[in-house]
PDB file of N, CA and C in Angstrom:
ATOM      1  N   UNK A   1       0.853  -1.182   0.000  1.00  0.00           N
ATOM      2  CA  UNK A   1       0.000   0.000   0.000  1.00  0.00           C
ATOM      3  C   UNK A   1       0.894   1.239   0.000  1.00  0.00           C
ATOM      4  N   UNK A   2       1.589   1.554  -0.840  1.00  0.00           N
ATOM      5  CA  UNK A   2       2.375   2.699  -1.027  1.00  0.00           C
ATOM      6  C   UNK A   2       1.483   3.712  -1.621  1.00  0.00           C
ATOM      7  N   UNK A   3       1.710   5.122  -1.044  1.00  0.00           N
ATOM      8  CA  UNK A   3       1.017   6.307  -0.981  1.00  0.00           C
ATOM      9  C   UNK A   3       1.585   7.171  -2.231  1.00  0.00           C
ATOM     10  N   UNK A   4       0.930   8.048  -2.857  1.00  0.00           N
ATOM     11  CA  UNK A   4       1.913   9.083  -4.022  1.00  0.00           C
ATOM     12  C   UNK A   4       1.582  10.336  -2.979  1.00  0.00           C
ATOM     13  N   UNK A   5       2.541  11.175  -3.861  1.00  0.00           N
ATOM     14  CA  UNK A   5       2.858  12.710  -2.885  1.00  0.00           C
ATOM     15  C   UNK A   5       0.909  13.240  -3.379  1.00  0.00           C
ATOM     16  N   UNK A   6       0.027  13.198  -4.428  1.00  0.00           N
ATOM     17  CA  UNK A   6      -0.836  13.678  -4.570  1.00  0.00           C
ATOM     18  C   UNK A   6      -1.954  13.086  -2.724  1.00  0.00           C
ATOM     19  N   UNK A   7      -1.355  12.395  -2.240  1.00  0.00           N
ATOM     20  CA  UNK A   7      -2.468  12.115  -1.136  1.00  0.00           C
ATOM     21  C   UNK A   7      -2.418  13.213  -0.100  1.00  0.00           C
ATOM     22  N   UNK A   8      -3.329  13.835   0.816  1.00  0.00           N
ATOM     23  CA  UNK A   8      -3.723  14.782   1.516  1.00  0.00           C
ATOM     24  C   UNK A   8      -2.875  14.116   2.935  1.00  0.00           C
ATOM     25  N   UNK A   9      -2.954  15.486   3.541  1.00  0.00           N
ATOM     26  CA  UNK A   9      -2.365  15.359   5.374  1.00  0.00           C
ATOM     27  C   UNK A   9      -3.235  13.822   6.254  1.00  0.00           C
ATOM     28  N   UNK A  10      -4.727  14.485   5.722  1.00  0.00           N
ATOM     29  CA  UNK A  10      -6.192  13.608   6.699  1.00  0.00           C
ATOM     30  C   UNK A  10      -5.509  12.079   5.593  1.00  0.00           C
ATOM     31  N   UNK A  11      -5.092  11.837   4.469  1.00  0.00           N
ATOM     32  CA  UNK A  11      -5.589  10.570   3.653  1.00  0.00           C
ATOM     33  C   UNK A  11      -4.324   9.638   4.533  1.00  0.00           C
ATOM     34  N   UNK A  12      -2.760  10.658   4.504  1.00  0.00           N
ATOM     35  CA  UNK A  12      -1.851   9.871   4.885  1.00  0.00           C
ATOM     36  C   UNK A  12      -1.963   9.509   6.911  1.00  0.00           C
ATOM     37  N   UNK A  13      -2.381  10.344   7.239  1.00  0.00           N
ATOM     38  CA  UNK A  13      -3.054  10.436   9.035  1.00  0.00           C
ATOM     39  C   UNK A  13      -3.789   9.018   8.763  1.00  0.00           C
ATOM     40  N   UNK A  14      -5.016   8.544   7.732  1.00  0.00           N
ATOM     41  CA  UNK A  14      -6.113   7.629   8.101  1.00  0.00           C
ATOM     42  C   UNK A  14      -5.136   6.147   7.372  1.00  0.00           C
ATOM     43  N   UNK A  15      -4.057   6.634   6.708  1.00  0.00           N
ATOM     44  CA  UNK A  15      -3.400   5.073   5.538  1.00  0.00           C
ATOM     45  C   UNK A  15      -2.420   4.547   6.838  1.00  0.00           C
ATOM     46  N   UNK A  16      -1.646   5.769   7.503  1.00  0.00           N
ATOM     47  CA  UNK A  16      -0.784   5.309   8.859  1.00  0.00           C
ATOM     48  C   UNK A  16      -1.589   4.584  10.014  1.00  0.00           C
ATOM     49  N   UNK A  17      -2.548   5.383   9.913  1.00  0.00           N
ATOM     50  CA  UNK A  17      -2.781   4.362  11.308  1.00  0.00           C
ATOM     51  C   UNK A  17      -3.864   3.232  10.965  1.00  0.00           C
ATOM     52  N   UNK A  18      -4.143   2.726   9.539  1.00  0.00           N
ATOM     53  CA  UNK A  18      -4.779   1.227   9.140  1.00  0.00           C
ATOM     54  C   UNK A  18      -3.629   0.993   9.422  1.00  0.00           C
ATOM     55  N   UNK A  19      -2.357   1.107   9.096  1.00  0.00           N
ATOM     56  CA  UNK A  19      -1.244   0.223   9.009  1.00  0.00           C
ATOM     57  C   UNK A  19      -0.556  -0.190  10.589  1.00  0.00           C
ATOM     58  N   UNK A  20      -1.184   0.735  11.279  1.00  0.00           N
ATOM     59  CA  UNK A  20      -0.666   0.270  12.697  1.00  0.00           C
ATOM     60  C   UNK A  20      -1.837  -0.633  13.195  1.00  0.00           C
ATOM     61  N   UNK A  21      -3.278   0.093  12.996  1.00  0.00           N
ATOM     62  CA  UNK A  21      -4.094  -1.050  13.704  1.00  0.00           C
ATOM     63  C   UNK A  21      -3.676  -2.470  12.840  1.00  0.00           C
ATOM     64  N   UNK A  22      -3.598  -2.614  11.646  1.00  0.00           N
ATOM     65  CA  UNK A  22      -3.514  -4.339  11.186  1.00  0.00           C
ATOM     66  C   UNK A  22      -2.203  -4.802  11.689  1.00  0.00           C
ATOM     67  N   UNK A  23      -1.238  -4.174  12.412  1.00  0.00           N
ATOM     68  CA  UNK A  23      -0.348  -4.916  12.730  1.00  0.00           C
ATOM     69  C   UNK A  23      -0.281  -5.016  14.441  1.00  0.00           C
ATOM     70  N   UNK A  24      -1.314  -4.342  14.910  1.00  0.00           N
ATOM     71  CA  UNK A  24      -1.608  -4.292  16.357  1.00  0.00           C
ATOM     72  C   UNK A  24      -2.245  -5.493  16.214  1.00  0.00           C
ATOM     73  N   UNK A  25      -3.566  -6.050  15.507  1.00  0.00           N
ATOM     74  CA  UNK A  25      -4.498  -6.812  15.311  1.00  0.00           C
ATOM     75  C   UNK A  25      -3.987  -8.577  15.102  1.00  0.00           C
ATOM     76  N   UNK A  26      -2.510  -7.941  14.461  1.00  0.00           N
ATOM     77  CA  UNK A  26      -2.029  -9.130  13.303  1.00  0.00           C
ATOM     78  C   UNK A  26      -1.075 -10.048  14.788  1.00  0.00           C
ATOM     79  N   UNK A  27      -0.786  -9.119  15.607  1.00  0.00           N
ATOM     80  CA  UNK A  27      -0.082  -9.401  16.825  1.00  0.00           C
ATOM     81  C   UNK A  27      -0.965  -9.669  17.911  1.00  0.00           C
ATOM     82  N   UNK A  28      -2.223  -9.840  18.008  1.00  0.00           N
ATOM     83  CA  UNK A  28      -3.269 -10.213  18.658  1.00  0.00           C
ATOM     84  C   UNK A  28      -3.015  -9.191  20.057  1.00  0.00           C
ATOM     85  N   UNK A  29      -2.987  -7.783  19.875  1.00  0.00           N
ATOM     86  CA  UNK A  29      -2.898  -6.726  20.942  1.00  0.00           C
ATOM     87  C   UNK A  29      -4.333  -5.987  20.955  1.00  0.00           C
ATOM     88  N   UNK A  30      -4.711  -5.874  21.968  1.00  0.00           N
ATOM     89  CA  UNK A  30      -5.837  -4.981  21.766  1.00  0.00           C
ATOM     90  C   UNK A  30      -5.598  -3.621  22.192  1.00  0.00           C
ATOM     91  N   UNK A  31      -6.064  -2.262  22.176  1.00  0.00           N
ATOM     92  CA  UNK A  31      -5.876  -0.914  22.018  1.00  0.00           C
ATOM     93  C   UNK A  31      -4.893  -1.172  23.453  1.00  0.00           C
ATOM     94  N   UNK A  32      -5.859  -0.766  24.230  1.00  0.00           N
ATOM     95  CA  UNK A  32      -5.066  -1.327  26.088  1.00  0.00           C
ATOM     96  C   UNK A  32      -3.806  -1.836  26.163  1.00  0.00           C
ATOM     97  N   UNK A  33      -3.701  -3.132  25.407  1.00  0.00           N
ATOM     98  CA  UNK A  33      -2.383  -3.998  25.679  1.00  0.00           C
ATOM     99  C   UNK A  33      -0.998  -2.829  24.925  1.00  0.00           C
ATOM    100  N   UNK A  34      -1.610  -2.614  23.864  1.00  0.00           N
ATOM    101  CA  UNK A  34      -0.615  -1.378  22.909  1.00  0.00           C
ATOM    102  C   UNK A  34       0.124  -0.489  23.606  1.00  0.00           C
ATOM    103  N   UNK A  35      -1.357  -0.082  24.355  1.00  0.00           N
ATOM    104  CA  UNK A  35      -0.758   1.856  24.619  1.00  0.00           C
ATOM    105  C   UNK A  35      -0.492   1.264  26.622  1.00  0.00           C
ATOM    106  N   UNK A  36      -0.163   0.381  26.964  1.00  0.00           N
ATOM    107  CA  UNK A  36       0.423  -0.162  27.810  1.00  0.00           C
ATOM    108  C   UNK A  36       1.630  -0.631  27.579  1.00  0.00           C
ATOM    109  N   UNK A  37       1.975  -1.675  26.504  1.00  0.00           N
ATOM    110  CA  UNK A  37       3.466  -1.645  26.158  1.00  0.00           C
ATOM    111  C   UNK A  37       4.058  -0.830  25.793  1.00  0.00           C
ATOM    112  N   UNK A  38       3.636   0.650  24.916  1.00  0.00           N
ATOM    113  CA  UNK A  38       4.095   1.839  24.417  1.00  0.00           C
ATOM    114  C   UNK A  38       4.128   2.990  25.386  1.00  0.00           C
ATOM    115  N   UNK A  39       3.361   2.836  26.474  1.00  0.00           N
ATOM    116  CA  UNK A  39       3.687   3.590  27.539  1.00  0.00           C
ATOM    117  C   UNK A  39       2.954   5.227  27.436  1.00  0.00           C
ATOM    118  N   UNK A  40       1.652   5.046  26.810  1.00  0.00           N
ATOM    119  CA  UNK A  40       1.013   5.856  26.220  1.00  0.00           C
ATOM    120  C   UNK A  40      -0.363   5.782  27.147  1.00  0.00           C
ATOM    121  N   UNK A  41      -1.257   6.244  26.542  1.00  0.00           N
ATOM    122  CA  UNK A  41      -2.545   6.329  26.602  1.00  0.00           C
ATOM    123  C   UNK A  41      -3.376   5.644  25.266  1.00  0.00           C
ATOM    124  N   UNK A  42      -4.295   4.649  26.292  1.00  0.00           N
ATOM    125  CA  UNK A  42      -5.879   4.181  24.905  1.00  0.00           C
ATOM    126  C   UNK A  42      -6.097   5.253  24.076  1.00  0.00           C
ATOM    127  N   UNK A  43      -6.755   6.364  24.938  1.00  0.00           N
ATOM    128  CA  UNK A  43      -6.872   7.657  23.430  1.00  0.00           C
ATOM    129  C   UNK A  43      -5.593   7.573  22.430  1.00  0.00           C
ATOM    130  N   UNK A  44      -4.515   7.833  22.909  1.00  0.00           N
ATOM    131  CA  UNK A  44      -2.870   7.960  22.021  1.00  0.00           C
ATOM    132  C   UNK A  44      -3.595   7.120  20.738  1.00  0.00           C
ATOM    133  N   UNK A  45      -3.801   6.130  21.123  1.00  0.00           N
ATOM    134  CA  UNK A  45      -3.709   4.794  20.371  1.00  0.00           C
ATOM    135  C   UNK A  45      -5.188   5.020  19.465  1.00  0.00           C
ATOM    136  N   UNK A  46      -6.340   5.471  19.923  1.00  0.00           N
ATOM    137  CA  UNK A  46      -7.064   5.556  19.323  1.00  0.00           C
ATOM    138  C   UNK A  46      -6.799   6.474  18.344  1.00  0.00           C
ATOM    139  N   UNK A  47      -6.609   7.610  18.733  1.00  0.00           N
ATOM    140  CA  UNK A  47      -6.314   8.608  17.664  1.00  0.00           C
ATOM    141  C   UNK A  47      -5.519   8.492  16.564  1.00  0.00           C
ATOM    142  N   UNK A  48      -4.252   7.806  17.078  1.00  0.00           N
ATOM    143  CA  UNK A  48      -3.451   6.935  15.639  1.00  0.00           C
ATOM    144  C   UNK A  48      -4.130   6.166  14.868  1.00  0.00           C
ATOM    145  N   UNK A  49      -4.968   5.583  15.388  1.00  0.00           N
ATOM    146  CA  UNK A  49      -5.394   4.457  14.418  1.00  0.00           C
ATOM    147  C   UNK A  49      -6.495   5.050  13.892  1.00  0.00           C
ATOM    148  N   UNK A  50      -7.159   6.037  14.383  1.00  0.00           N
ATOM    149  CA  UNK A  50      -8.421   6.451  13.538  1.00  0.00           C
ATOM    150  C   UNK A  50      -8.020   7.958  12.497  1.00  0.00           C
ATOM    151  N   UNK A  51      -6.561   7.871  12.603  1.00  0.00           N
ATOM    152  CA  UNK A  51      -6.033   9.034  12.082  1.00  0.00           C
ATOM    153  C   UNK A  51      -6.580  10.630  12.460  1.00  0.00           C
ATOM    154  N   UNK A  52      -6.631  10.517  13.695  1.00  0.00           N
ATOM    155  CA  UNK A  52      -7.331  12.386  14.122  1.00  0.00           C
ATOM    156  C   UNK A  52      -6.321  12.585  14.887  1.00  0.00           C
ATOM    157  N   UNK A  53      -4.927  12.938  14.085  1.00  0.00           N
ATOM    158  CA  UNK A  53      -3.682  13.354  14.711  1.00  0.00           C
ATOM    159  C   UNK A  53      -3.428  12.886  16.233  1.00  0.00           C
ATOM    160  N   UNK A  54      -2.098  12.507  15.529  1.00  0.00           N
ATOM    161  CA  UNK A  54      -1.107  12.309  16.423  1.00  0.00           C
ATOM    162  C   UNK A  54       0.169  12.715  16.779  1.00  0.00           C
ATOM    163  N   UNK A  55       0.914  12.657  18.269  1.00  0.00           N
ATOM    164  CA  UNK A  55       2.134  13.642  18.034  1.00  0.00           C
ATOM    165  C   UNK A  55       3.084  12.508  17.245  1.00  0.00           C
ATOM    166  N   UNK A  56       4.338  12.876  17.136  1.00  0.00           N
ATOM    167  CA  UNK A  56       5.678  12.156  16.579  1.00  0.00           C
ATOM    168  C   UNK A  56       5.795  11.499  18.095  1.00  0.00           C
ATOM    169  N   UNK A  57       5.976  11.690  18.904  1.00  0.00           N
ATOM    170  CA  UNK A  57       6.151  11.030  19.966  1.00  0.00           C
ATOM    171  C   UNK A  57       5.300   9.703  20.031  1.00  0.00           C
ATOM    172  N   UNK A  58       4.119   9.544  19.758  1.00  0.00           N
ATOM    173  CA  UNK A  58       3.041   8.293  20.012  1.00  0.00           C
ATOM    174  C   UNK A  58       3.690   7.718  18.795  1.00  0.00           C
ATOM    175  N   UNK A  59       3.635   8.022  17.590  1.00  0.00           N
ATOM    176  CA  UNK A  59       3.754   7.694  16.238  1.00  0.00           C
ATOM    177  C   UNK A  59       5.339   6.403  16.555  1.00  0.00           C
ATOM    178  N   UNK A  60       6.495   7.256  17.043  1.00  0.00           N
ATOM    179  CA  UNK A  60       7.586   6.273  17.731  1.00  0.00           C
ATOM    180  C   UNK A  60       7.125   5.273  18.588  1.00  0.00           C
ATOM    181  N   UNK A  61       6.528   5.842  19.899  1.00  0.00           N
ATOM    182  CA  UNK A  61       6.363   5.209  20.783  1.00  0.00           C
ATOM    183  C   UNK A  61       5.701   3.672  20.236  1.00  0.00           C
ATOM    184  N   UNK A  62       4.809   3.784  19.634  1.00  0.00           N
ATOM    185  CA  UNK A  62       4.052   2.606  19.290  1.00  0.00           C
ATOM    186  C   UNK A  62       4.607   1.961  17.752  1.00  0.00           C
ATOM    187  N   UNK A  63       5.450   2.576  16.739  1.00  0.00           N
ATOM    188  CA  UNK A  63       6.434   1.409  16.120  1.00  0.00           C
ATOM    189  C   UNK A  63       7.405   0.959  16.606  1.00  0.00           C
ATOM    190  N   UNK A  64       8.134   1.238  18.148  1.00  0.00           N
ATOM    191  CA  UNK A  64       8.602   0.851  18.869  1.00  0.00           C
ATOM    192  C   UNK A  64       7.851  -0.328  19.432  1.00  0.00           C
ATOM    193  N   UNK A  65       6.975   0.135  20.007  1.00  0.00           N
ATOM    194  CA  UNK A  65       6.473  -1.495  21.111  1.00  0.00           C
ATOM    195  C   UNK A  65       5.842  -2.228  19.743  1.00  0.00           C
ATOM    196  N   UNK A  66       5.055  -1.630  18.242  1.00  0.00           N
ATOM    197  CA  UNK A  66       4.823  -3.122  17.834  1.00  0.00           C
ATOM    198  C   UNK A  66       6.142  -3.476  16.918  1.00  0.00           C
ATOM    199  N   UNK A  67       7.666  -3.336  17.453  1.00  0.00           N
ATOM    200  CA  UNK A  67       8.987  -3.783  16.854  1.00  0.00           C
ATOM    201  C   UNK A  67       8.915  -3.425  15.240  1.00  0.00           C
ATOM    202  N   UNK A  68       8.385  -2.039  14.801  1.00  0.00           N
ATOM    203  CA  UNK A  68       8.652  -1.797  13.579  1.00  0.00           C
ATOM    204  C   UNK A  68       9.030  -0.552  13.413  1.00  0.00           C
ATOM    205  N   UNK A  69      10.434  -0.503  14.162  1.00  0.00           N
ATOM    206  CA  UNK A  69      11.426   0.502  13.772  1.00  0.00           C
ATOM    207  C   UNK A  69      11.874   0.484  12.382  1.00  0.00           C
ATOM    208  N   UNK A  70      11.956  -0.198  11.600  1.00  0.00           N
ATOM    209  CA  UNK A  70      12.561  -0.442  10.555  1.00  0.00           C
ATOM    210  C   UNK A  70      11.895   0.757   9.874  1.00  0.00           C
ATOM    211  N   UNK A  71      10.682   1.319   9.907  1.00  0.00           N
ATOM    212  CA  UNK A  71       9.834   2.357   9.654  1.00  0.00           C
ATOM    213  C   UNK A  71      10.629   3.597   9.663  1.00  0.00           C
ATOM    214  N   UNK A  72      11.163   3.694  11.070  1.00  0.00           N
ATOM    215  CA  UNK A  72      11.718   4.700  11.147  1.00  0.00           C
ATOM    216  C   UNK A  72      13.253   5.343  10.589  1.00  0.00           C
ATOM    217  N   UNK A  73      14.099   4.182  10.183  1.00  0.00           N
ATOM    218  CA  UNK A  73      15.029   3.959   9.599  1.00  0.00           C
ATOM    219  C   UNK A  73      14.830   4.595   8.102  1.00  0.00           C
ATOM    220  N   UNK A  74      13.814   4.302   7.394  1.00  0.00           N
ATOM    221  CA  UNK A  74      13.738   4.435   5.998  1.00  0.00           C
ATOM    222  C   UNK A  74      13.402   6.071   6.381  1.00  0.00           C
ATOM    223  N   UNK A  75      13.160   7.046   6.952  1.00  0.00           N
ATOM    224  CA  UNK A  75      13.006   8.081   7.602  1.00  0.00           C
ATOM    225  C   UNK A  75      14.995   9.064   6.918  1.00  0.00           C
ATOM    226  N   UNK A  76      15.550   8.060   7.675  1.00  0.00           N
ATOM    227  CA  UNK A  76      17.090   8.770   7.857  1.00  0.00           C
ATOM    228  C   UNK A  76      17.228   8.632   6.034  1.00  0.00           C
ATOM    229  N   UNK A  77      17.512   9.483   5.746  1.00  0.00           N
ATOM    230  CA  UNK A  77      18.532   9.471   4.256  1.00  0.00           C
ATOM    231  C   UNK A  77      19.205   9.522   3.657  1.00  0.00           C
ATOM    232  N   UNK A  78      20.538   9.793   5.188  1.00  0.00           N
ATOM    233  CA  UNK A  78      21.715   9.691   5.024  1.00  0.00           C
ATOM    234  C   UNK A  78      22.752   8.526   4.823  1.00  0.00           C
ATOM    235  N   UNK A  79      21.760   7.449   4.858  1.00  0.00           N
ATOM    236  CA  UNK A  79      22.329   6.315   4.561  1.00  0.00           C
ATOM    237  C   UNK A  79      23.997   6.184   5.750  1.00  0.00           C
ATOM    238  N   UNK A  80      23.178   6.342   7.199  1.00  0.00           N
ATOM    239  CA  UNK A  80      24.278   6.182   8.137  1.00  0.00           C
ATOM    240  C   UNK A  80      25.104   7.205   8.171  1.00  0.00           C
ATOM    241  N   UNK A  81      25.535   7.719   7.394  1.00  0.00           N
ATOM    242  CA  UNK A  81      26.500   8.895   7.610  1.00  0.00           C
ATOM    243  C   UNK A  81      26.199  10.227   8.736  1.00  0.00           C
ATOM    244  N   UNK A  82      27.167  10.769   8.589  1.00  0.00           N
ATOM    245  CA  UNK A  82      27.221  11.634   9.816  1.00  0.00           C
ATOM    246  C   UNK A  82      26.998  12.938   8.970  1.00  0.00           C
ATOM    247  N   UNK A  83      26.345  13.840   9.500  1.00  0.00           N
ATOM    248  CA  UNK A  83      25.744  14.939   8.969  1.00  0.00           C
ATOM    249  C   UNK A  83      26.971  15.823   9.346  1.00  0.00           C
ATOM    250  N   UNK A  84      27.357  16.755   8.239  1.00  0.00           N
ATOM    251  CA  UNK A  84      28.210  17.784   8.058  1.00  0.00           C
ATOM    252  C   UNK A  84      28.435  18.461   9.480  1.00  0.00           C
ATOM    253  N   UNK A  85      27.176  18.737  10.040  1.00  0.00           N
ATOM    254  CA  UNK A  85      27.231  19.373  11.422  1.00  0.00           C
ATOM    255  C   UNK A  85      27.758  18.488  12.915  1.00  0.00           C
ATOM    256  N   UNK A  86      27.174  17.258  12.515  1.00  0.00           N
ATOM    257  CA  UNK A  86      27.898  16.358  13.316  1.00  0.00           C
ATOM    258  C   UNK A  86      29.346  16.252  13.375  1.00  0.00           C
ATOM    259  N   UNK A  87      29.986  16.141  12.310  1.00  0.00           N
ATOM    260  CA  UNK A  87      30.853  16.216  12.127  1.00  0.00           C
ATOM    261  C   UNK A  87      31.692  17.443  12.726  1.00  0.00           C
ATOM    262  N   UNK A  88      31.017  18.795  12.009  1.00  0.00           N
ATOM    263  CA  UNK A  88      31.774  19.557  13.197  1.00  0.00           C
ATOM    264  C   UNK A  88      31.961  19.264  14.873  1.00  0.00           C
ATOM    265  N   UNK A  89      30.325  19.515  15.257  1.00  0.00           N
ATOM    266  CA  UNK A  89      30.287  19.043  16.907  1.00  0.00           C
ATOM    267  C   UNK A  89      31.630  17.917  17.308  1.00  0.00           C
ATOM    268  N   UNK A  90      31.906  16.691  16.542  1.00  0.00           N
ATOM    269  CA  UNK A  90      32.669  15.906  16.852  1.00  0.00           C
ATOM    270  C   UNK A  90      34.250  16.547  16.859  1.00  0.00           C
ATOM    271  N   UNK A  91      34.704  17.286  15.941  1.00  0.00           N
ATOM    272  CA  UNK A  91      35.565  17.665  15.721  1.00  0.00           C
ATOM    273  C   UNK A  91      36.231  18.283  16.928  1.00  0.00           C
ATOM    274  N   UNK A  92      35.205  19.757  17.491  1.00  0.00           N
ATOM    275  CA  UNK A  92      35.046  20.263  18.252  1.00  0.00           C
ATOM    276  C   UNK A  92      35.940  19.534  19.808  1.00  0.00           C
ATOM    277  N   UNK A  93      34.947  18.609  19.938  1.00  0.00           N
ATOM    278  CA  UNK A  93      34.772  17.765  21.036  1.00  0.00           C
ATOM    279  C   UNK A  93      36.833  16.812  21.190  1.00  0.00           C
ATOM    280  N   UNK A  94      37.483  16.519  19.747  1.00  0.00           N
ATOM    281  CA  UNK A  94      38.054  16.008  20.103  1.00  0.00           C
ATOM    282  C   UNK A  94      39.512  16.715  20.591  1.00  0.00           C
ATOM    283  N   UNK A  95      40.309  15.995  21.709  1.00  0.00           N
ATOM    284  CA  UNK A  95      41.347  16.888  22.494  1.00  0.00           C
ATOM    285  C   UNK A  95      42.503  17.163  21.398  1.00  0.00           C
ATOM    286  N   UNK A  96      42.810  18.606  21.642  1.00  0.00           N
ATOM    287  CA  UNK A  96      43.573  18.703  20.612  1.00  0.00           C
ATOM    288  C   UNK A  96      45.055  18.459  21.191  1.00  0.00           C
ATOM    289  N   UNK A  97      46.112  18.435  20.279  1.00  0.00           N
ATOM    290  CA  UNK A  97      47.478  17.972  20.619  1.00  0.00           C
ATOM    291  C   UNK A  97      47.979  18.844  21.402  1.00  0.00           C
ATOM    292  N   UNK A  98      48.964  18.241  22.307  1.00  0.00           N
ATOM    293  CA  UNK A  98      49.603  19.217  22.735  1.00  0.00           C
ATOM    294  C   UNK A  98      51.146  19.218  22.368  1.00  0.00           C
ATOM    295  N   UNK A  99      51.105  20.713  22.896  1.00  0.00           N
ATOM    296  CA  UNK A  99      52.412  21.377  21.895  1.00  0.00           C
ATOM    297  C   UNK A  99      53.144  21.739  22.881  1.00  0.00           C
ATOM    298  N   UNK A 100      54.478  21.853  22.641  1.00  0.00           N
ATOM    299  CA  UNK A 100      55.797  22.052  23.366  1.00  0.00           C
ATOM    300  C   UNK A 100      55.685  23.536  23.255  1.00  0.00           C
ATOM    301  N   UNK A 101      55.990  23.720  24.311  1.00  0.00           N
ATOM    302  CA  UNK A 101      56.434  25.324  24.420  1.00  0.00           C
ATOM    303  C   UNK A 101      58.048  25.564  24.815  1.00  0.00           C
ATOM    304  N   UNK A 102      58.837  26.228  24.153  1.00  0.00           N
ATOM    305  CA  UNK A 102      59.975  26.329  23.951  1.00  0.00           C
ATOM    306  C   UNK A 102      60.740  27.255  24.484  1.00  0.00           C
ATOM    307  N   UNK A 103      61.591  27.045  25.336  1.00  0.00           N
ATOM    308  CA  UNK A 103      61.852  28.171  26.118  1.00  0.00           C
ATOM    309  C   UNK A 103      63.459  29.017  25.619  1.00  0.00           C
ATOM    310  N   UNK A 104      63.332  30.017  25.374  1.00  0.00           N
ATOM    311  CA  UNK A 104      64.109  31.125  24.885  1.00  0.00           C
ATOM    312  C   UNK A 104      65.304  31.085  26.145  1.00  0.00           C
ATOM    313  N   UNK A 105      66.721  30.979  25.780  1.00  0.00           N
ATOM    314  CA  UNK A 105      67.634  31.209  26.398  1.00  0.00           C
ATOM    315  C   UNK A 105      67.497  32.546  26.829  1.00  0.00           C
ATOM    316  N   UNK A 106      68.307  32.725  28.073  1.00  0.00           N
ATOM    317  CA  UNK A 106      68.265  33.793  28.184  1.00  0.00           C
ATOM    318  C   UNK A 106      69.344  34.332  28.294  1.00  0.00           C
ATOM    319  N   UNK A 107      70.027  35.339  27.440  1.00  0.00           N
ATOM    320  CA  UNK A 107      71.258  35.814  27.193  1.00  0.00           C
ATOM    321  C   UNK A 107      71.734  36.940  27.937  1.00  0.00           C
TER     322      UNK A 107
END
């Protein structure tokens, strides 16, 4: 069931959360058992699945507990790599050498 960019905010909200209830369903969880392993709330869970918005937080929380991170992976597009900025921050972070300081005779 792959979506094209022509589908609306409400079409992709109601296609995400069929795809979570049939795999809540497919795992024999009922709303309760879900938003108990996800550490959420029944509403959370309702609202995902009936698509009347949800935060990014529930949206994780619950491809987390039903083990379909893999979701979230296809998300990153960096294909693992470290983002330009990361890269700085790291840079930053690492100790720089130290240097001899040289001491001038004194004549």
């Amino acid at each position: 069931m792959m979506g094209t960019p022509e589908h609306t905010t409400d079409e992709w909200e109601a296609r995400v959360g069929e795809q979570f209830r049939a795999i809540r369903i497919q795992q024999g969880l009922d709303q309760e058992a879900l938003a108990d392993r996800a550490s959420i709330s029944r509403g959370a869970v309702q609202n995902l699945e009936s698509g009347h918005g949800s935060s990014l937080v529930t949206i994780i929380k619950v491809a987390r507990a039903l083990g379909r991170t893999e979701w979230l992976d296809t998300l990153d597009d960096t294909g693992g790599e470290i983002s330009p900025i990361e890269m700085l921050r790291q840079k930053r972070l690492e100790p720089k050498p130290r240097q001899r300081v040289r001491m001038g005779s004194a004549s």
